[in-house]
Protein backbone atom coordinates (compact mmCIF):
# COMPACT_ATOMS: atom_id res chain seq x y z
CA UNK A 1 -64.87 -21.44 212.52
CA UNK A 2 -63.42 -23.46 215.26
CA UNK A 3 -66.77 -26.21 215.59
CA UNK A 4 -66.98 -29.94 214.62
CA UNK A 5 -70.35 -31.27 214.38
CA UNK A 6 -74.02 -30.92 215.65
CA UNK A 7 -75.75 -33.76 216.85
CA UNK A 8 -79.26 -31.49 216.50
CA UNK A 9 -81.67 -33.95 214.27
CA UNK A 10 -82.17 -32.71 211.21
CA UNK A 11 -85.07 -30.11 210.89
CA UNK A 12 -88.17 -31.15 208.43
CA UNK A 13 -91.21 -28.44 208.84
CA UNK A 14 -94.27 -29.81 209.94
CA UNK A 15 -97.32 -30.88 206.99
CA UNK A 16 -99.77 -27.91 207.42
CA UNK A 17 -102.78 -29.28 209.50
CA UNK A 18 -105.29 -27.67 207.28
CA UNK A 19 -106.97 -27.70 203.75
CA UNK A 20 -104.80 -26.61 201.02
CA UNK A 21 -107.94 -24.38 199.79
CA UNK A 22 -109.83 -21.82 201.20
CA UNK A 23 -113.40 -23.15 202.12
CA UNK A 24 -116.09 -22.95 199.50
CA UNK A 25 -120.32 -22.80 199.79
CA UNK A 26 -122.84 -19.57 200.19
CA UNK A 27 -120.72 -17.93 202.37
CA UNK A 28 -117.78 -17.41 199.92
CA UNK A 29 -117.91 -15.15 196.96
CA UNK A 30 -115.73 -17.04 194.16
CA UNK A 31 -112.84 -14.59 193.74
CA UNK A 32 -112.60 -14.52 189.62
CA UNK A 33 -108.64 -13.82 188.39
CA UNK A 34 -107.11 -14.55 192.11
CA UNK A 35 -103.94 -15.70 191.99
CA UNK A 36 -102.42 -19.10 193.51
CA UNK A 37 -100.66 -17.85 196.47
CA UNK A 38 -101.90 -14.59 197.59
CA UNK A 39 -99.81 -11.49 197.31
CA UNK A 40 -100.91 -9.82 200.25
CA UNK A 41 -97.91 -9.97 202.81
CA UNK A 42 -95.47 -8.25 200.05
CA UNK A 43 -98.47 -5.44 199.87
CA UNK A 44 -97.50 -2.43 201.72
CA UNK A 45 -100.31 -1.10 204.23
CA UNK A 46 -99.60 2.80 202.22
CA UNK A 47 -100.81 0.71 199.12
CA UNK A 48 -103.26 -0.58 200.93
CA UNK A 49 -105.06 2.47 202.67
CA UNK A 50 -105.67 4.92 200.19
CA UNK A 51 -106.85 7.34 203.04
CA UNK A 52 -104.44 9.78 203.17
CA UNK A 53 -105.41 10.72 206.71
CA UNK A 54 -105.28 7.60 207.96
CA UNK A 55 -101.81 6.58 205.98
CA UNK A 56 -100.54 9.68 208.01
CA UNK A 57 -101.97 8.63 211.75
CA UNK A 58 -100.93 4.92 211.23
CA UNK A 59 -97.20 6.48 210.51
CA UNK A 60 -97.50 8.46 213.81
CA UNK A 61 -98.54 5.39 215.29
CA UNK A 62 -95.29 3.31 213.85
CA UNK A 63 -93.32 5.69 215.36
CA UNK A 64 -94.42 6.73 218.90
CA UNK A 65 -96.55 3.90 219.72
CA UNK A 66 -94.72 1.95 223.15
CA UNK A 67 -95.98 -1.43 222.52
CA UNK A 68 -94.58 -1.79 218.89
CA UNK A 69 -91.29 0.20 220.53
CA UNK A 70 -90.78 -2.33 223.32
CA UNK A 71 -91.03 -5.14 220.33
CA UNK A 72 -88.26 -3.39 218.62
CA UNK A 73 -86.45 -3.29 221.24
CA UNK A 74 -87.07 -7.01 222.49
CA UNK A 75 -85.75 -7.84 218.76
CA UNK A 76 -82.39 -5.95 219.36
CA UNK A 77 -81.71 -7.77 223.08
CA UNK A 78 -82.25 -10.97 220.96
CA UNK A 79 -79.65 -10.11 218.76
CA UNK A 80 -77.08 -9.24 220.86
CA UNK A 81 -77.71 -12.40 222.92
CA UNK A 82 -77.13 -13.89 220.06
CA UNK A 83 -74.26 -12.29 219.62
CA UNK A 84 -73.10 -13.08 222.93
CA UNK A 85 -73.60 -17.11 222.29
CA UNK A 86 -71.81 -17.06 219.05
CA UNK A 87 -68.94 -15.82 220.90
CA UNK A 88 -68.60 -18.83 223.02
CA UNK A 89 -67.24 -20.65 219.90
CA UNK A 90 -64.12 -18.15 220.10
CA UNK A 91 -61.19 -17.95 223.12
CA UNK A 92 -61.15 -15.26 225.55
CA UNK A 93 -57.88 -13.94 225.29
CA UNK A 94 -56.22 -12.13 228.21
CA UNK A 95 -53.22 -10.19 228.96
CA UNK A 96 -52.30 -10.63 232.57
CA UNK A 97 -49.46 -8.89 235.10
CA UNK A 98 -49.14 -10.27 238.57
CA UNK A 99 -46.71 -9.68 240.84
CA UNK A 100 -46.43 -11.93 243.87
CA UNK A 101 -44.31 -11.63 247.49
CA UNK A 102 -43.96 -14.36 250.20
CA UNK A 103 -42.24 -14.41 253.36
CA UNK A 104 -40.56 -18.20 254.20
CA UNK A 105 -39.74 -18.03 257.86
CA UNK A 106 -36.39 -19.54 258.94
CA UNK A 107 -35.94 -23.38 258.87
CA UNK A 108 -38.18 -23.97 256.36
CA UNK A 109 -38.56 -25.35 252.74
CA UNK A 110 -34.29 -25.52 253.77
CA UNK A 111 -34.05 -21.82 254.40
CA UNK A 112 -31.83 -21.26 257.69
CA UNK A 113 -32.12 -17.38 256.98
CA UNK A 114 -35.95 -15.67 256.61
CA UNK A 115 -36.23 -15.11 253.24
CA UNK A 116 -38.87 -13.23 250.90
CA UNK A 117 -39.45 -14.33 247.45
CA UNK A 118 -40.87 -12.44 245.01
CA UNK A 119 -41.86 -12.72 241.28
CA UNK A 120 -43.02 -10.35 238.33
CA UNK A 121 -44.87 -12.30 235.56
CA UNK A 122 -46.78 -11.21 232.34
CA UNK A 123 -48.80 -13.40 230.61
CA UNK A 124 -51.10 -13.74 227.03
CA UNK A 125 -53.07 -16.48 227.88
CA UNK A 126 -56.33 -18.57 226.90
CA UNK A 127 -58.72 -19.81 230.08
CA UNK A 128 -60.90 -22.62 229.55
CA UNK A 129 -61.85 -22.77 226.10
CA UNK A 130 -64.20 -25.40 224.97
CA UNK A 131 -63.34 -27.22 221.79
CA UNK A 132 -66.73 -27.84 220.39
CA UNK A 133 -65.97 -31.15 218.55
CA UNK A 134 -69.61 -32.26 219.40
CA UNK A 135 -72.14 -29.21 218.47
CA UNK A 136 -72.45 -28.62 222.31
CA UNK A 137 -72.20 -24.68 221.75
CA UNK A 138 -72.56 -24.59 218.11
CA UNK A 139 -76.54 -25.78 218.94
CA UNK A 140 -76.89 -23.58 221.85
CA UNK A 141 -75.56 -20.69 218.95
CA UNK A 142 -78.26 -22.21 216.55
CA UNK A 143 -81.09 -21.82 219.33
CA UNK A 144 -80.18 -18.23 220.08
CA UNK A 145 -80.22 -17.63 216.14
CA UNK A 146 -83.78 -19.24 216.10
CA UNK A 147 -85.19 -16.98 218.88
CA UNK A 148 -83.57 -13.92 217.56
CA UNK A 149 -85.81 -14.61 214.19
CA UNK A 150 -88.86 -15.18 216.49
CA UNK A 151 -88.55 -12.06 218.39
CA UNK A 152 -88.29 -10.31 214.82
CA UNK A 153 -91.39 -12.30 213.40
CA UNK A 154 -93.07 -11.26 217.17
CA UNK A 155 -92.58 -7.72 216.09
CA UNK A 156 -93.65 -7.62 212.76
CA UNK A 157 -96.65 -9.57 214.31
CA UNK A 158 -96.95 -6.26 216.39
CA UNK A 159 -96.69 -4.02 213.69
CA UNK A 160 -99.51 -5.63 212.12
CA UNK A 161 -101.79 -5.67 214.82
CA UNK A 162 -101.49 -1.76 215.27
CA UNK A 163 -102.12 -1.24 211.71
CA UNK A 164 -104.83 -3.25 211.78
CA UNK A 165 -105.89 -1.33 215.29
CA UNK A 166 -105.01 1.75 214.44
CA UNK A 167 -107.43 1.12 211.11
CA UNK A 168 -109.88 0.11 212.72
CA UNK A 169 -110.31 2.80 215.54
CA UNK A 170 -110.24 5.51 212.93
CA UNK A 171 -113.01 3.87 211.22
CA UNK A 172 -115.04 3.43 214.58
CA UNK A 173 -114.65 6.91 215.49
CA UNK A 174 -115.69 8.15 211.81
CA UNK A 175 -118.64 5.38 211.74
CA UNK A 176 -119.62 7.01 215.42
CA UNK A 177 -119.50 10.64 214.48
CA UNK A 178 -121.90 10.06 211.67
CA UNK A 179 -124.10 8.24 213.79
CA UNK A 180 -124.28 11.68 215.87
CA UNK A 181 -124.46 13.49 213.29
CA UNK A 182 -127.58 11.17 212.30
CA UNK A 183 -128.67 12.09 216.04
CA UNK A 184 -128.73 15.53 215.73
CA UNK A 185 -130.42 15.46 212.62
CA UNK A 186 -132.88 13.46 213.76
CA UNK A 187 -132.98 15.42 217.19
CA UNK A 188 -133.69 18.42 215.10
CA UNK A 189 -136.81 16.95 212.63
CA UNK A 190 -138.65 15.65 215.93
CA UNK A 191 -137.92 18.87 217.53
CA UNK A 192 -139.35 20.51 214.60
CA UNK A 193 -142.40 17.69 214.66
CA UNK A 194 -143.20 18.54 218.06
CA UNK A 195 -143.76 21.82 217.68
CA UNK A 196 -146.14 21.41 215.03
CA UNK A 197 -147.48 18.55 217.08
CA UNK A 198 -147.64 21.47 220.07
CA UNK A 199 -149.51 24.06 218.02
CA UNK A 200 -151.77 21.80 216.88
CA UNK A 201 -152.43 20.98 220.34
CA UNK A 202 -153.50 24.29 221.58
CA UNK A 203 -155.75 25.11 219.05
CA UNK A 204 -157.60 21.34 219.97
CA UNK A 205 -156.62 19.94 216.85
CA UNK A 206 -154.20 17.13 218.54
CA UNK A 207 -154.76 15.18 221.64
CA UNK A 208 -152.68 15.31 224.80
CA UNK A 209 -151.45 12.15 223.63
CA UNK A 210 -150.50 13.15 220.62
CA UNK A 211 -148.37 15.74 222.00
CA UNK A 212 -146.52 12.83 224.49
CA UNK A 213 -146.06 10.76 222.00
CA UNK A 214 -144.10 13.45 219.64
CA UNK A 215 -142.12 14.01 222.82
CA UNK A 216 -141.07 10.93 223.06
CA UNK A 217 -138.82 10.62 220.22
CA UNK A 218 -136.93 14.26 220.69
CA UNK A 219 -136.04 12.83 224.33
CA UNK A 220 -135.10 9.63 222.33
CA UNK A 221 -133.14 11.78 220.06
CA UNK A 222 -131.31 14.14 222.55
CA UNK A 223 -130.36 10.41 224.94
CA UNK A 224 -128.58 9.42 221.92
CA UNK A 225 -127.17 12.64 221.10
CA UNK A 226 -125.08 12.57 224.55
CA UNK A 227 -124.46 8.69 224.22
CA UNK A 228 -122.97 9.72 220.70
CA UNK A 229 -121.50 12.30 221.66
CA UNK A 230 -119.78 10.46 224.51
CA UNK A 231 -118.68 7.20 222.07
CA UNK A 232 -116.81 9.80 219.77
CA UNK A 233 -114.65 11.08 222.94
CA UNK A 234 -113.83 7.64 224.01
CA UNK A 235 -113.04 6.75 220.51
CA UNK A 236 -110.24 9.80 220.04
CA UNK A 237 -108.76 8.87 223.42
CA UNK A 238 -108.50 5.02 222.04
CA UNK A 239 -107.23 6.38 218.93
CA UNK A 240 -104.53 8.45 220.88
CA UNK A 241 -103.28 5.74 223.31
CA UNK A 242 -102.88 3.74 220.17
CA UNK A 243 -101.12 6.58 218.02
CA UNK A 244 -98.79 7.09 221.52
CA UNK A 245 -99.43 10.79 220.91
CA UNK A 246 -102.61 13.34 220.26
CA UNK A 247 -103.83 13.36 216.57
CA UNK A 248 -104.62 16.43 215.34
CA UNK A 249 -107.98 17.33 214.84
CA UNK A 250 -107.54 17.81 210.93
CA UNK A 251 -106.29 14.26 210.38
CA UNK A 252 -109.92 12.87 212.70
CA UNK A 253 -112.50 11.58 210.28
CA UNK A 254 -115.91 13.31 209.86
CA UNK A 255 -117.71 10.85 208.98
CA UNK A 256 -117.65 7.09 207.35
CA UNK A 257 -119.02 8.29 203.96
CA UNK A 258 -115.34 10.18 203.83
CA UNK A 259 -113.21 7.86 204.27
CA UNK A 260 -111.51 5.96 200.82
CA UNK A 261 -112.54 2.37 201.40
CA UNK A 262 -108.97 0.44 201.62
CA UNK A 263 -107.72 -1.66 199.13
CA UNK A 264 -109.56 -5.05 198.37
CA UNK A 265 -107.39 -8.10 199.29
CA UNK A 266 -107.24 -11.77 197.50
CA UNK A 267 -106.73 -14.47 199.60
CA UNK A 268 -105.94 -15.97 196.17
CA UNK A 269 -107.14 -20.22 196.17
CA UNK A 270 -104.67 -21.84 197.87
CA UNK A 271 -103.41 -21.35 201.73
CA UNK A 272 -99.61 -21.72 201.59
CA UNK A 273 -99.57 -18.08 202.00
CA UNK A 274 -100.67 -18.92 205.99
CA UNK A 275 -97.19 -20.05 206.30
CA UNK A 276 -95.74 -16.81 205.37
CA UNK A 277 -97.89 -14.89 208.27
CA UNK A 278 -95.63 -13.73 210.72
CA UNK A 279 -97.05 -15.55 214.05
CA UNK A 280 -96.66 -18.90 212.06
CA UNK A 281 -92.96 -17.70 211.41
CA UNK A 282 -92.48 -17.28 214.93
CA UNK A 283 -94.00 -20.30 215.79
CA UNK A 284 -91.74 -22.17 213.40
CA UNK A 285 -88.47 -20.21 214.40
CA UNK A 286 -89.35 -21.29 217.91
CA UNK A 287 -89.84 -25.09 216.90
CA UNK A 288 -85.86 -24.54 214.95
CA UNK A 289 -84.71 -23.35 218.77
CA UNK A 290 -86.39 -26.22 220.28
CA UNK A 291 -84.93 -28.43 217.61
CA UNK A 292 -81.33 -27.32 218.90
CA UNK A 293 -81.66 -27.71 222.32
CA UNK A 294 -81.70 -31.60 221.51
CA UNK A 295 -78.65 -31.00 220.23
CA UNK A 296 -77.20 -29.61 223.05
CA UNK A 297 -78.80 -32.01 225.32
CA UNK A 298 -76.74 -34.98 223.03
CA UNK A 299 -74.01 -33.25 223.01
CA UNK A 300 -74.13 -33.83 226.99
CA UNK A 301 -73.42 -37.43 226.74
CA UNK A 302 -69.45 -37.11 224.99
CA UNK A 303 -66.71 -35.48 226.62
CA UNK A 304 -65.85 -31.87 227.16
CA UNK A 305 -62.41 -30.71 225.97
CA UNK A 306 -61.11 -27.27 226.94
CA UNK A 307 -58.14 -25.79 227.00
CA UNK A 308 -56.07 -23.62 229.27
CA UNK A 309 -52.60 -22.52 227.79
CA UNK A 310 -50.69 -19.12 228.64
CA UNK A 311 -47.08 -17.30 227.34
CA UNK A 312 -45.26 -14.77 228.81
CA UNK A 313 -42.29 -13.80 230.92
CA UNK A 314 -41.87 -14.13 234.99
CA UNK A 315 -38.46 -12.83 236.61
CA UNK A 316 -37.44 -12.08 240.71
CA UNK A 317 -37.14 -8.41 239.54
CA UNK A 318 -38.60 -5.97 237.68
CA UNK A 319 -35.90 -5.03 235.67
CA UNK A 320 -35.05 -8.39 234.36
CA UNK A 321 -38.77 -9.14 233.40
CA UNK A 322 -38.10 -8.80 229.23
CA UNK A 323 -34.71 -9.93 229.19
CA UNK A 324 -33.56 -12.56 227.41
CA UNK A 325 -34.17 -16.26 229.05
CA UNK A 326 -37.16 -15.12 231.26
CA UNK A 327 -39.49 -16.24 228.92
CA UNK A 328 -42.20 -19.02 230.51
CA UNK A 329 -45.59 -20.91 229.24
CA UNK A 330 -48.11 -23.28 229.97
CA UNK A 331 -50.11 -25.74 228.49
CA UNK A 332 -53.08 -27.80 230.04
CA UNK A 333 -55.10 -29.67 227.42
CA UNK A 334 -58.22 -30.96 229.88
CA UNK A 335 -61.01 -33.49 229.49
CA UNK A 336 -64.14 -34.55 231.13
CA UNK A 337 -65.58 -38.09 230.64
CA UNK A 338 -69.18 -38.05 231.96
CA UNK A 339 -69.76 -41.19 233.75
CA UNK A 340 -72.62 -40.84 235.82
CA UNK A 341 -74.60 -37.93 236.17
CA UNK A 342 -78.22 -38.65 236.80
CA UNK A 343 -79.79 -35.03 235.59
CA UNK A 344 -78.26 -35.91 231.57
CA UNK A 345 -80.93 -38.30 230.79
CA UNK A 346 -83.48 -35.85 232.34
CA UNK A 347 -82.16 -33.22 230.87
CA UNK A 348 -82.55 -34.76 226.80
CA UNK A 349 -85.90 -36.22 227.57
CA UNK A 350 -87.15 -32.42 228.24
CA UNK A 351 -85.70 -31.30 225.05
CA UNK A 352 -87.64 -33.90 222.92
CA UNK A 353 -90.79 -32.93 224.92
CA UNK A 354 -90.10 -29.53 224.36
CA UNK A 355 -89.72 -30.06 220.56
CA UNK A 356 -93.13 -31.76 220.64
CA UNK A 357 -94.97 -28.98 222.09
CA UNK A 358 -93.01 -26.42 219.86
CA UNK A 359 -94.79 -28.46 216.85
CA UNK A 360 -98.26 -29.06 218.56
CA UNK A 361 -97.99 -24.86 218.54
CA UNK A 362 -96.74 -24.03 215.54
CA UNK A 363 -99.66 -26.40 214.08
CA UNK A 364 -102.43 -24.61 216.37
CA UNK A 365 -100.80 -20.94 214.67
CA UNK A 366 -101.54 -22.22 211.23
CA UNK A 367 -104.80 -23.77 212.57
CA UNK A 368 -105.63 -20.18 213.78
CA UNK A 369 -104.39 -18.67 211.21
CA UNK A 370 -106.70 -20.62 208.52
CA UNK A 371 -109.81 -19.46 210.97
CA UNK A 372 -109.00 -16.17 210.73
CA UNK A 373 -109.06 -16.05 207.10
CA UNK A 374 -111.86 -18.13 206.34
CA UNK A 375 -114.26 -16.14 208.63
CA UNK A 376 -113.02 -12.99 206.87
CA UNK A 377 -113.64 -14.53 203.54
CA UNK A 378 -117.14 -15.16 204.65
CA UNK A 379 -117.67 -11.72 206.02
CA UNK A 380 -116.30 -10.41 202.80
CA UNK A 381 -119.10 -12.83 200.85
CA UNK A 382 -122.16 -11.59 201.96
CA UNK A 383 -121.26 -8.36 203.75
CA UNK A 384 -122.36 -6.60 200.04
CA UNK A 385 -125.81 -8.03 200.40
CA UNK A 386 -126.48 -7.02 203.54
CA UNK A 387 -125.71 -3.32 202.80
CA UNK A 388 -127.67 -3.47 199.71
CA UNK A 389 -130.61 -5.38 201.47
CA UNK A 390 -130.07 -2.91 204.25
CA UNK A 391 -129.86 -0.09 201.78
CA UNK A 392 -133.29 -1.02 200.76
CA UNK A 393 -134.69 -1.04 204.03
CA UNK A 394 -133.77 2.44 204.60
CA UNK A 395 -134.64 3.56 201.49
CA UNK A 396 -138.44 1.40 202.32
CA UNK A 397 -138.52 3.16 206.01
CA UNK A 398 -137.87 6.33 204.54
CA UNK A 399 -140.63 6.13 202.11
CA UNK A 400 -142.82 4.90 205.02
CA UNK A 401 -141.94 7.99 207.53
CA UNK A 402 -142.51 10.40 204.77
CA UNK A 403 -146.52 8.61 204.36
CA UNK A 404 -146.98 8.46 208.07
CA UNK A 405 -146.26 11.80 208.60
CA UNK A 406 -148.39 13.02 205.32
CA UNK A 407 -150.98 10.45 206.95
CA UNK A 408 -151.29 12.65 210.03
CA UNK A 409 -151.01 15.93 208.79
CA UNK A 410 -154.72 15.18 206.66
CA UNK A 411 -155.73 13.88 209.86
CA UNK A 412 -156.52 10.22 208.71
CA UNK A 413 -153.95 8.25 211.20
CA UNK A 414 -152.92 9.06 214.50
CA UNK A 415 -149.13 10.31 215.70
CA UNK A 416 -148.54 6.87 216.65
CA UNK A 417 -147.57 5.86 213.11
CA UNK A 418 -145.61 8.60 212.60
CA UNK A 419 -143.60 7.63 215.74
CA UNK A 420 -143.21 3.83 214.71
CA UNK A 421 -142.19 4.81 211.17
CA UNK A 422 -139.55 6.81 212.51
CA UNK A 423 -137.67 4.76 214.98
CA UNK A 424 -137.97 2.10 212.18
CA UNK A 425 -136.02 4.70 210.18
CA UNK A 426 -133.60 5.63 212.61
CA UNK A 427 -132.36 2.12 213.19
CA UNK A 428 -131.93 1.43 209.89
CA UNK A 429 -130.26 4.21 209.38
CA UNK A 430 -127.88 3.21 212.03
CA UNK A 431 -127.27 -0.26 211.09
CA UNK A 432 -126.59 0.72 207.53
CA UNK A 433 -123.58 2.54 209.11
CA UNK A 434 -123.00 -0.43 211.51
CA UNK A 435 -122.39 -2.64 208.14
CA UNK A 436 -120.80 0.04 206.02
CA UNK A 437 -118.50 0.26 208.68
CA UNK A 438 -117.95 -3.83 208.98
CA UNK A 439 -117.45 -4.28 204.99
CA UNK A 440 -114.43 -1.45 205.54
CA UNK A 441 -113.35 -3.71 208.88
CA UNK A 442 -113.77 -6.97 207.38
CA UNK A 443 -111.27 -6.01 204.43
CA UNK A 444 -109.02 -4.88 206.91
CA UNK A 445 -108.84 -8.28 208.82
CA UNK A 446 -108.65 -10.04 205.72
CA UNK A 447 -105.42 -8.01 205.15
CA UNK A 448 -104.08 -8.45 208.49
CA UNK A 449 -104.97 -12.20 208.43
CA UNK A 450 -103.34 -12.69 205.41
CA UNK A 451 -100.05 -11.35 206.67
CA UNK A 452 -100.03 -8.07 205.38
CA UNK A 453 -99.50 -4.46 206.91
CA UNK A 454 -95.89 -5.70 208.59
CA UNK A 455 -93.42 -3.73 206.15
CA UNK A 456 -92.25 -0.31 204.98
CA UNK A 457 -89.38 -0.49 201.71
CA UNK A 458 -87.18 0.78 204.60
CA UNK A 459 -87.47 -1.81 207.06
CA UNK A 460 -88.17 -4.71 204.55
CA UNK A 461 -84.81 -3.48 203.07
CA UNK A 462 -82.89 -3.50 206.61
CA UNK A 463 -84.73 -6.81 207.80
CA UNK A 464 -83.46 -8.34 204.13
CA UNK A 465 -79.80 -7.24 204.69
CA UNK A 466 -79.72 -8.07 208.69
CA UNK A 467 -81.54 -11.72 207.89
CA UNK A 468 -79.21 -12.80 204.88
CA UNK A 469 -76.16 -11.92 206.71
CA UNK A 470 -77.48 -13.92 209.93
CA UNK A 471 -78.70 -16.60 207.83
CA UNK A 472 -75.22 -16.77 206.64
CA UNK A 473 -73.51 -17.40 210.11
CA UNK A 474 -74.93 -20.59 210.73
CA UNK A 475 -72.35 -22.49 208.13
């Protein structure tokens, strides 16, 4: 390849500015058998949702959703810009025909007579090619490789984040339509109380009160009927702006209970594996761009040498253009000294600062990253005591209902217990969903904060090939 040298400084990556283990205390279950680096970016989000159903709307999502398409397609006008920059390290070659006429009046250039000149010429020729004997282009080549990678990390960062989305609004929407379905069950049994509570009433066996009071929680019940019943609508039309299309109504959920619980994920004990996330990639790939535009900037300070040269043939006429003798060339070898140009020192002094705040953010995405996982790591340690402890509650409230209500049927409380027991039991009910529903979540943003959920075989296959044979145009 026609290049000399780069004067880009040599690229180290940044020390990771965060523990090298995950954090440890009450919060954090100790994960027995975990590995040292985790495995979860090379696991595949089909091995990790064992749904079915949802394995089949996140694929519908991978391929009609417009954010993640617009990423792909922001990856392939890197590459070809790319492309484009790599080229400048080649000549433009150019065929060229001209033919020119002039009219020299009469007693001039020694001409007594008018005369008309004219000339045919065709010509191969190179225009201006810079020899790169300093890195100049060869950086600016490097920097467009670098930002190709980070618009590829970018969308694999995308592709995550719908997974992750797309998982996580199908698990709203199932977690909501049990919660109506808890409605209209519970709409039903206070229906079904108040009408005892109503007979009872006109034979003078209740109060008036009474009868209010086992009103009140069948209004209750039908309020959040509706307010279910509208949280499940908004929750398919989420779902569908995220899928880019409708989802049919067999792949929905019917409820939280149904849905296979994903795959557990180990964060195994040490937190290299941040550095394989995709965001940090990009981060990093960014920081290698910003690395080369120093180079570039250096390279400002030497001379420029480029080279015009052309070959052909020229001849008065037509006919004679590609006979023998009318052969012609040129030649003209040209460089620039920079002596004083007061935007070059500038000009370097924003690269370095540039550089600088491509590292401060590459060491705020592994900062971020770290968060990320360590709050899901403490989710994931005491999310299974809450259900049980919540489990128990319901199980207590349930227990208490079903004594109120026996209570008040032998006459020896009033309604008012029966109503207290049975909102306790309703929102217990609900917030054992509410946690049932974060466990599920919080394994999900473990996953996706761990760098996993990116890849298909097909596309880690094609990303493989297309990276190595990049990689491999930088020598």
């Amino acid at each position: 390849m026609p290049a000399g040298c780069t004067m880009a400084p040599k690229y180290a990556r940044p020390a990771a500015p965060v523990p090298a283990q995950w954090p440890s205390g009450p919060a954090y279950s100790e994960v027995r058998g975990a590995t040292q680096v985790s495995d979860v970016p090379d696991l595949r989000w089909r091995e990790f949702f064992a749904d079915k159903k949802l394995q089949q709307v996140i694929g519908n999502a991978l391929t009609n959703n417009r954010d993640l398409r617009v990423a792909a397609l922001n990856v392939e006008q890197a590459r070809a810009l790319y492309g484009v920059q790599r080229a400048e390290l080649w000549p433009v070659a150019n065929a060229t025909g001209n033919l020119t006429k002039q009219r020299i009046p009469a007693n001039i250039a020694g001409f007594p007579e008018p005369v008309t000149i004219q000339n045919y010429s065709v010509n191969l020729g190179v225009a201006s090619w810079e020899l790169d004997f300093f890195g100049r282009i060869r950086s600016l080549k490097d920097r467009a490789l670098a930002e190709y990678f980070a618009t590829e990390q970018a969308r694999r960062s995308a592709q995550i984040l719908l997974v992750s989305s797309i998982a996580n609004a199908y698990l709203a929407l199932a977690a909501d339509r049990e919660n109506l379905k808890l409605s209209e069950t519970t709409r039903e049994a206070q229906q079904a109380a108040y009408a005892l509570v109503k007979r009872r009433y006109d034979l003078g066996l209740a109060t008036e009160l009474d009868l209010f009071r086992a009103q009140t929680p069948v209004d209750a019940a039908r309020r959040d009927v509706a307010l279910y019943t509208q949280q499940v609508a908004k929750d398919e039309n989420a779902l569908n702006l995220l899928v880019g299309a409708p989802t049919a109504s067999e792949l929905l959920p019917k409820e939280l209970s149904a849905v296979i619980p994903p795959k557990e994920a180990s964060a195994g004990v040490s937190s290299v594996v941040l550095l394989r996330r995709p965001d940090v990639l990009e981060a990093e790939n960014q920081l290698k761009a910003a690395n080369a535009d120093i180079g570039a900037a250096r390279a400002a300070f030497f001379p420029q040498i480029s080279l015009t040269a052309a070959i052909g043939t020229a001849s008065s006429e037509l006919s004679g253009l590609f006979k023998s003798g009318s052969g012609a060339w040129s030649y003209a070898p040209q460089i620039v000294m920079p002596i004083f140009d007061a935007r070059t020192w500038p000009a370097y002094k924003v690269a370095k600062v540039q550089r600088e705040i491509a590292v401060t953010q590459y060491e705020k995405a592994i900062q971020s990253a770290f968060r990320e996982v360590a709050d899901a790591l403490a989710v994931r340690g005491t999310v299974d005591q809450e259900v049980s402890a919540q489990q128990s509650l319901v199980n207590a409230s349930a227990e208490t209902y079903r004594l109120a209500n026996s209570r008040y049927d032998k006459g020896i409380d009033s309604y008012l217990g029966v109503l207290d027991a049975q909102r306790s039991l309703f929102a217990a009910q609900q917030a054992l969903v509410l946690l049932r529903l974060e466990k599920m979540a919080s394994q999900i943003r473990l996953y996706a904060a761990l760098g996993g959920g990116w890849q298909t075989q097909e596309s880690a296959n094609v990303t493989a090939r297309s990276d190595s044979s990049l990689e491999q145009s930088r020598n």
